[in-house]
PDB file of N, CA and C in Angstrom:
ATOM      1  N   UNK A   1     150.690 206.282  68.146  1.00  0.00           N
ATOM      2  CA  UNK A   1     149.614 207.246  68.268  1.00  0.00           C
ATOM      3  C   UNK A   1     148.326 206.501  68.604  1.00  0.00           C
ATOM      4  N   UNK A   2     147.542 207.006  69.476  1.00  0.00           N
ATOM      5  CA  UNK A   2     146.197 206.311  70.024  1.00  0.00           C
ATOM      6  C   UNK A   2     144.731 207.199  69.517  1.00  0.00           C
ATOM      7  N   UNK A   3     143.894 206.586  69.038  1.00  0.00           N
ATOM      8  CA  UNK A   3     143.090 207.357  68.254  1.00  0.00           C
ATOM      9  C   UNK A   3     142.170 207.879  69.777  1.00  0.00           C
ATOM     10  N   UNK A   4     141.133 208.749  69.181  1.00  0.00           N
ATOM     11  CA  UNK A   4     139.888 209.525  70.166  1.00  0.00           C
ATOM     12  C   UNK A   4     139.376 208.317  70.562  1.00  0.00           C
ATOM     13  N   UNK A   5     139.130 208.136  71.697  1.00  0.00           N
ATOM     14  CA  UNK A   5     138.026 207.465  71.981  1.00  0.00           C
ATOM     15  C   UNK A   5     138.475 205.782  73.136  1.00  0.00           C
ATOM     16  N   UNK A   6     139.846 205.584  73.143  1.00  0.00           N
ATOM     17  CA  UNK A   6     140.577 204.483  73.518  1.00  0.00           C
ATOM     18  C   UNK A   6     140.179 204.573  74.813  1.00  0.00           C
ATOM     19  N   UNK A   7     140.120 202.880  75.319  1.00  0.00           N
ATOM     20  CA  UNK A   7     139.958 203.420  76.920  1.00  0.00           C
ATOM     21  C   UNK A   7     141.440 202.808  77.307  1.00  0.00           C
ATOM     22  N   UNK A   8     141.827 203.205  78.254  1.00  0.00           N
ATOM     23  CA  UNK A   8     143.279 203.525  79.170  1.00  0.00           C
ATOM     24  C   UNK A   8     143.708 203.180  80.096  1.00  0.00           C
ATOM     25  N   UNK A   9     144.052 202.914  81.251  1.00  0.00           N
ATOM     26  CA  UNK A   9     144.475 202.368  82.408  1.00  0.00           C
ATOM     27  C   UNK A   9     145.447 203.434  83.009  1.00  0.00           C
ATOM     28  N   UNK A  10     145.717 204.111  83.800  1.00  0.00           N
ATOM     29  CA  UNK A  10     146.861 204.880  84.237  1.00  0.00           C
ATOM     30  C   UNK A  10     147.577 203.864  85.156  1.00  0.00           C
ATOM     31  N   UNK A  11     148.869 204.249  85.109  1.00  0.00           N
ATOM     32  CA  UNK A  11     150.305 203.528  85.736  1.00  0.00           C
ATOM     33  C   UNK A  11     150.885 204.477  86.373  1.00  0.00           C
ATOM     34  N   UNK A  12     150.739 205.755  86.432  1.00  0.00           N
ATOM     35  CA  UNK A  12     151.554 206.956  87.291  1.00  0.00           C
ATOM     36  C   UNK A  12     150.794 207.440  88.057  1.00  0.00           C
ATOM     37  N   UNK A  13     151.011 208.368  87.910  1.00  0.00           N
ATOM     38  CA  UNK A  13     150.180 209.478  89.519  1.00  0.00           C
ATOM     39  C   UNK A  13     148.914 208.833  89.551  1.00  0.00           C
ATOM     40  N   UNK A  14     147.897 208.355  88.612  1.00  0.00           N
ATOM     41  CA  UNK A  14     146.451 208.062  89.049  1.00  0.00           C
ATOM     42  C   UNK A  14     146.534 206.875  88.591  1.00  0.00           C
ATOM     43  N   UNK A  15     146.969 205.669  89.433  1.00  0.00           N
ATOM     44  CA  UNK A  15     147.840 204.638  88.613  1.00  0.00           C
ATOM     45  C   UNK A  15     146.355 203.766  88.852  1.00  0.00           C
ATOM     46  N   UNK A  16     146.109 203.404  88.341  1.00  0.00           N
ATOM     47  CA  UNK A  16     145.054 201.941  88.449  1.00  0.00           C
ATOM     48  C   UNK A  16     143.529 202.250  88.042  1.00  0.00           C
ATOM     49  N   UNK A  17     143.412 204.333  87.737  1.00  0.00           N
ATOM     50  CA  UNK A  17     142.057 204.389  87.171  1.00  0.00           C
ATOM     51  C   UNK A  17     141.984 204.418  85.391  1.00  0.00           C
ATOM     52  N   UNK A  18     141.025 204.374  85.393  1.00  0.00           N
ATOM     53  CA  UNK A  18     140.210 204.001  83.861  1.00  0.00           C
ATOM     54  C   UNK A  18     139.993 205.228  83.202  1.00  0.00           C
ATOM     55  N   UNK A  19     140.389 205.304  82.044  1.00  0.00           N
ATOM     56  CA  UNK A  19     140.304 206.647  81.468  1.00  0.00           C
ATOM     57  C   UNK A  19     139.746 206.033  80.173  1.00  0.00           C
ATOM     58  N   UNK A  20     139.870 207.601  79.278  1.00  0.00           N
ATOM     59  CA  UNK A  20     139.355 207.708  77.608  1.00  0.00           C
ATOM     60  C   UNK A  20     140.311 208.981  77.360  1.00  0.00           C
ATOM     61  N   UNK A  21     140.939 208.418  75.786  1.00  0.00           N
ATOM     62  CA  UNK A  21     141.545 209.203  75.395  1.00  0.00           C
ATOM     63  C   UNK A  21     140.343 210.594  74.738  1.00  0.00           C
ATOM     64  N   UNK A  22     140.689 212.094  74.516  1.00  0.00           N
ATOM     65  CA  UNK A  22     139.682 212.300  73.984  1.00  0.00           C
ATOM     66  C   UNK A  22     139.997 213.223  72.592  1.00  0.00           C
ATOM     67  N   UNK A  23     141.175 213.192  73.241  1.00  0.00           N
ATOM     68  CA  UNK A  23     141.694 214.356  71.508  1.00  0.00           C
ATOM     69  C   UNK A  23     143.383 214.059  71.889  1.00  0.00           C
ATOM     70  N   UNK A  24     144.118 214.436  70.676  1.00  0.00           N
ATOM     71  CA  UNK A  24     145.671 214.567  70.845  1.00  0.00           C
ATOM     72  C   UNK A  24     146.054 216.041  71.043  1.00  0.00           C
ATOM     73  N   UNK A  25     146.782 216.186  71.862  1.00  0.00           N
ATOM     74  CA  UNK A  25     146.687 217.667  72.370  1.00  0.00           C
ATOM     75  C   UNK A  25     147.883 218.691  70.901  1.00  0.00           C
ATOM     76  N   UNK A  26     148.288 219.492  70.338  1.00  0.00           N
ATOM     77  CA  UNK A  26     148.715 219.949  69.638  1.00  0.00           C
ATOM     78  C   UNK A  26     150.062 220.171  69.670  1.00  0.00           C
ATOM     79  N   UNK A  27     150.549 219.881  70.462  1.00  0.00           N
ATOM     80  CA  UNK A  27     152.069 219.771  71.041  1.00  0.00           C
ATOM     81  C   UNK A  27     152.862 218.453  69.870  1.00  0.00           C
ATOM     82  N   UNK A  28     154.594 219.081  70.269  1.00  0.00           N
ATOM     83  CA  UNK A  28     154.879 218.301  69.101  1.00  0.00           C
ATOM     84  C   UNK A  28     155.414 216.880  69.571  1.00  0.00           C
ATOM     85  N   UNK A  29     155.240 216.674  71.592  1.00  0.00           N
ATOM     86  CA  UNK A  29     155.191 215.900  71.930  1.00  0.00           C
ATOM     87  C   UNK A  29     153.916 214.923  71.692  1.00  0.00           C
ATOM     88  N   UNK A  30     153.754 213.553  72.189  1.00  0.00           N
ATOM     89  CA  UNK A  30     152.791 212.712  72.179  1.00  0.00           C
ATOM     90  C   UNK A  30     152.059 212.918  73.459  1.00  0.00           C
ATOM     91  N   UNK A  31     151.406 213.841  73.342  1.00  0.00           N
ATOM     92  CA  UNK A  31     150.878 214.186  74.697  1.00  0.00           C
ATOM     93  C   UNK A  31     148.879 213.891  74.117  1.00  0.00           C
ATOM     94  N   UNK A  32     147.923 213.459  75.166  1.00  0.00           N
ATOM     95  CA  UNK A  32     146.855 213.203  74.879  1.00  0.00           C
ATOM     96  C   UNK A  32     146.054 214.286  75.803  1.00  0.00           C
ATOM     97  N   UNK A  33     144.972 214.701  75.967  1.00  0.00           N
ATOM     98  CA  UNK A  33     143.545 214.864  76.914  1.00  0.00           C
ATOM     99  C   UNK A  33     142.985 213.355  77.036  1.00  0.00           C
ATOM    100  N   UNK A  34     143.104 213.305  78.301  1.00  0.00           N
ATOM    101  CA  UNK A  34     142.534 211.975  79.247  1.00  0.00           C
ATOM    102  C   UNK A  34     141.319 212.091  80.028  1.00  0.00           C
ATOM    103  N   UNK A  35     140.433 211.594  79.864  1.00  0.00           N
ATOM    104  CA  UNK A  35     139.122 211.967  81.154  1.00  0.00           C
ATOM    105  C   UNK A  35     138.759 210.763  81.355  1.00  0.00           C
ATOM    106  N   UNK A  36     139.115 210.685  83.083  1.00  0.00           N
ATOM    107  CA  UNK A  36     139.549 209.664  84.007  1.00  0.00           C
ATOM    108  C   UNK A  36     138.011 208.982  84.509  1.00  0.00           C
ATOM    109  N   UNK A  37     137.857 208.409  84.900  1.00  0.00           N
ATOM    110  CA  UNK A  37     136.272 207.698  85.566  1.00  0.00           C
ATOM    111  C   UNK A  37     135.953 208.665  86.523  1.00  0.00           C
ATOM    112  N   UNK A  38     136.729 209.528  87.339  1.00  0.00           N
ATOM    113  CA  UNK A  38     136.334 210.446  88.466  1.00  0.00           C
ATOM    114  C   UNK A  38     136.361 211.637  87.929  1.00  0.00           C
ATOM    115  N   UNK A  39     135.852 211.868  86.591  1.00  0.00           N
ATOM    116  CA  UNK A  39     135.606 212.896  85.976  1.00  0.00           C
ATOM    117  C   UNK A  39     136.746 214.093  86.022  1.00  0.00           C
ATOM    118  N   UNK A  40     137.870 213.597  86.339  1.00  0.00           N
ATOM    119  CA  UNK A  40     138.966 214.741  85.566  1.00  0.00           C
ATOM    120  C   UNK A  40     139.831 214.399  84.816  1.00  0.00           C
ATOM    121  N   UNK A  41     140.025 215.446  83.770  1.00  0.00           N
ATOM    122  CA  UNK A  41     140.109 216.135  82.459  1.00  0.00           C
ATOM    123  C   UNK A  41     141.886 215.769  82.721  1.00  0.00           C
ATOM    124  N   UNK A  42     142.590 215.189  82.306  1.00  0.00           N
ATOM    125  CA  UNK A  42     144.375 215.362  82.111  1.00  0.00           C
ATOM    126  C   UNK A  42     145.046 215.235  80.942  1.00  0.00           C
ATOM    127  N   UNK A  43     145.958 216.055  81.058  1.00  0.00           N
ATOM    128  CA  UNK A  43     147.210 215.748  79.611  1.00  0.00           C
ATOM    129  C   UNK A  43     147.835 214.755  80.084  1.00  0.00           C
ATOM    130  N   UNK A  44     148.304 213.581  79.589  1.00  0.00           N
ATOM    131  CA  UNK A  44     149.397 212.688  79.993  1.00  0.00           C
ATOM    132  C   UNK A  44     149.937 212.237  78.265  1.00  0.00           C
ATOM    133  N   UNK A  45     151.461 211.374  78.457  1.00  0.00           N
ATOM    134  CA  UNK A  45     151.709 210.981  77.629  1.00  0.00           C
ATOM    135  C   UNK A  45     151.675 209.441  77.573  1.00  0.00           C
ATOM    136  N   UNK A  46     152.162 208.724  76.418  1.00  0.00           N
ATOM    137  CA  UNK A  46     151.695 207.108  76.264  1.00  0.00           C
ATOM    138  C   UNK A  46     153.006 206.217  77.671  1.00  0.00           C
ATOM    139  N   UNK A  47     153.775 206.417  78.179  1.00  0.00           N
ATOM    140  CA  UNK A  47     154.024 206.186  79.057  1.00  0.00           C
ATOM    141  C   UNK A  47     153.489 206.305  80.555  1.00  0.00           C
ATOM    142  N   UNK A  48     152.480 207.295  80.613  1.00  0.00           N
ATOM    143  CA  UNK A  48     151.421 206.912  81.757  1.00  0.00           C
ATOM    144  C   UNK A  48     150.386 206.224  82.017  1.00  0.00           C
ATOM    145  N   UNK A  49     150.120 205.487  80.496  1.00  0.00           N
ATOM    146  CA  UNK A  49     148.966 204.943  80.910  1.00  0.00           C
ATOM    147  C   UNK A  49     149.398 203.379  80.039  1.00  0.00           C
ATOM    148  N   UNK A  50     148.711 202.756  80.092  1.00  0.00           N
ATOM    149  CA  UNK A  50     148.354 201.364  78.907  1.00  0.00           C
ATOM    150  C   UNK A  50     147.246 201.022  77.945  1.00  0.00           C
ATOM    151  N   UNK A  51     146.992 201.365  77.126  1.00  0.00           N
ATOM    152  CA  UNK A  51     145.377 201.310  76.482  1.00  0.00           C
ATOM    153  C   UNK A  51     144.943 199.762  76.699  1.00  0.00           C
ATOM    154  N   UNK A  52     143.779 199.971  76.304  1.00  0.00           N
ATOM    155  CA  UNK A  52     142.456 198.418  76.525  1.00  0.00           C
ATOM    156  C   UNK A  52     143.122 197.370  75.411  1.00  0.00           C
ATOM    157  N   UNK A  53     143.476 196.378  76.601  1.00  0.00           N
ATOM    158  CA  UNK A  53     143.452 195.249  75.766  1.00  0.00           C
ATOM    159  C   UNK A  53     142.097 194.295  75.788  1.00  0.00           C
ATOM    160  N   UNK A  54     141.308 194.173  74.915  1.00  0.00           N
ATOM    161  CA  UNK A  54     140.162 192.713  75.125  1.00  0.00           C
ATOM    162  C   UNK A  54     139.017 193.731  75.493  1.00  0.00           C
ATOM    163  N   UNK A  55     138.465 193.160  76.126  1.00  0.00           N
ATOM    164  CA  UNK A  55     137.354 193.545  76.609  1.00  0.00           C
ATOM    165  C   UNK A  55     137.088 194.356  78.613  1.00  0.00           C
ATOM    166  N   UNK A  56     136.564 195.807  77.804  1.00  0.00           N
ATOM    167  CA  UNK A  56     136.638 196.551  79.373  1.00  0.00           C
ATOM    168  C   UNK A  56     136.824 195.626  80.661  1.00  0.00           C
ATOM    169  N   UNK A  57     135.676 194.789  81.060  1.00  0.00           N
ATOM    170  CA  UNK A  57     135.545 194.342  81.993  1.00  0.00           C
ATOM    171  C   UNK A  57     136.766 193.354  82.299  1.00  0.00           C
ATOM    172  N   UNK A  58     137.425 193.299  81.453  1.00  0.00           N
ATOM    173  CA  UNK A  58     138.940 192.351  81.898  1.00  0.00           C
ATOM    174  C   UNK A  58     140.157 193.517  82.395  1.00  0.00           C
ATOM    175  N   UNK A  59     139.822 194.486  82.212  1.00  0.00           N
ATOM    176  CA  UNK A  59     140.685 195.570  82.798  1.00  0.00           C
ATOM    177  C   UNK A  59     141.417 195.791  83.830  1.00  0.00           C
TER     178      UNK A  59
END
């Protein structure tokens, strides 16, 4: 489970932009709300993306 606030990396459909997790969506899957650097809003699960390792700018 990834808390509010994580920043992200996508690996699938929007594979290489920078996100923030922003809530866990209510489903009894592991599904998140993602809001991407180009300002849209997505559900994805922890297999689409990779959270921040280190420091942003090493991303």
């Amino acid at each position: 489970m990834f808390e509010k606030g994580t920043t992200v990396k996508m690996t699938k459909g929007y594979r290489g932009l920078r996100g923030e997790i922003l809530e866990k969506t209510g489903s009894s899957y592991d599904l998140y709300v993602v809001k991407l650097e180009n300002g849209i809003h997505l559900v994805a699960g922890p297999s689409a993306f990779v959270p921040k390792q280190g420091k942003k700018e090493e991303f």
